[in-house]
Protein backbone atom coordinates (compact mmCIF):
# COMPACT_ATOMS: atom_id res chain seq x y z
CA UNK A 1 76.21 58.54 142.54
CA UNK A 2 78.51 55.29 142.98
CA UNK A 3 78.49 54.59 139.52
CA UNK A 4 80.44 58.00 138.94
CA UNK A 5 83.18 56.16 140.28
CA UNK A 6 83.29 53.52 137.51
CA UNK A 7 82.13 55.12 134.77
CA UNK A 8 85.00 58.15 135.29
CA UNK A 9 87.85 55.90 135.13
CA UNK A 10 86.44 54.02 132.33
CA UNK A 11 85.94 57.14 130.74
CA UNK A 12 89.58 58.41 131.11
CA UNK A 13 90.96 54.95 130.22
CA UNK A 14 88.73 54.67 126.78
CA UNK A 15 89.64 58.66 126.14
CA UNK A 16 93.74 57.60 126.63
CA UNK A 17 93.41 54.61 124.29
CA UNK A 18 91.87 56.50 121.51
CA UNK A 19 94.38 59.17 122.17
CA UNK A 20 97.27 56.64 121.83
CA UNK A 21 95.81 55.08 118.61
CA UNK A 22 95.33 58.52 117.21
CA UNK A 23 99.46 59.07 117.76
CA UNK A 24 100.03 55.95 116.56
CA UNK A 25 98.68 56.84 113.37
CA UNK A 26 100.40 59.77 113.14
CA UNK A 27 103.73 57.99 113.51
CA UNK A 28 103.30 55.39 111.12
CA UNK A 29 102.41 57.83 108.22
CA UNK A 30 98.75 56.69 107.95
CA UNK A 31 97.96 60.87 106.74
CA UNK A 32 100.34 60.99 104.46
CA UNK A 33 98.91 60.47 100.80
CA UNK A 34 95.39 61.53 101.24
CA UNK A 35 94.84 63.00 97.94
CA UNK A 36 96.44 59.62 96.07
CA UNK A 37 93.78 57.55 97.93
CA UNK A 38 90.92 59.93 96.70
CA UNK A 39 91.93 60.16 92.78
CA UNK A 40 93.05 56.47 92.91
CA UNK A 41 89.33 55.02 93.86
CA UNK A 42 88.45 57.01 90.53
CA UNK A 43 91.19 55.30 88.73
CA UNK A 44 89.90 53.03 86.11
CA UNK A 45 93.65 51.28 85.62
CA UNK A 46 93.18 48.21 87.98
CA UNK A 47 93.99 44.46 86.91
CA UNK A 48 91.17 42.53 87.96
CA UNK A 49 88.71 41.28 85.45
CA UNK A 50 85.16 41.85 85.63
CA UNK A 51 82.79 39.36 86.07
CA UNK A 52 79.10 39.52 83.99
């Protein structure tokens, strides 16, 4: 029953990080093109050469 009194905290603390990287995201525009990031894996128009 003592451990409950670690592993809550640690709980709540891990929960609020993931919480602030999850806002972060949405602040820095990480969602906004994610239909150009689909069609452009499909994209055969890169520069690199390829290697036999």
């Amino acid at each position: 029953m003592n451990i409950l009194v670690v592993l809550i905290p640690v709980s709540l603390f891990l929960g609020g990080v993931g919480l602030a990287a999850f806002l972060w995201s949405l602040r820095h525009d990480q969602y906004e093109d994610l239909e150009g990031d689909a069609w452009r894996i499909l994209s055969e128009d890169d520069d690199t050469p390829h290697k036999p």
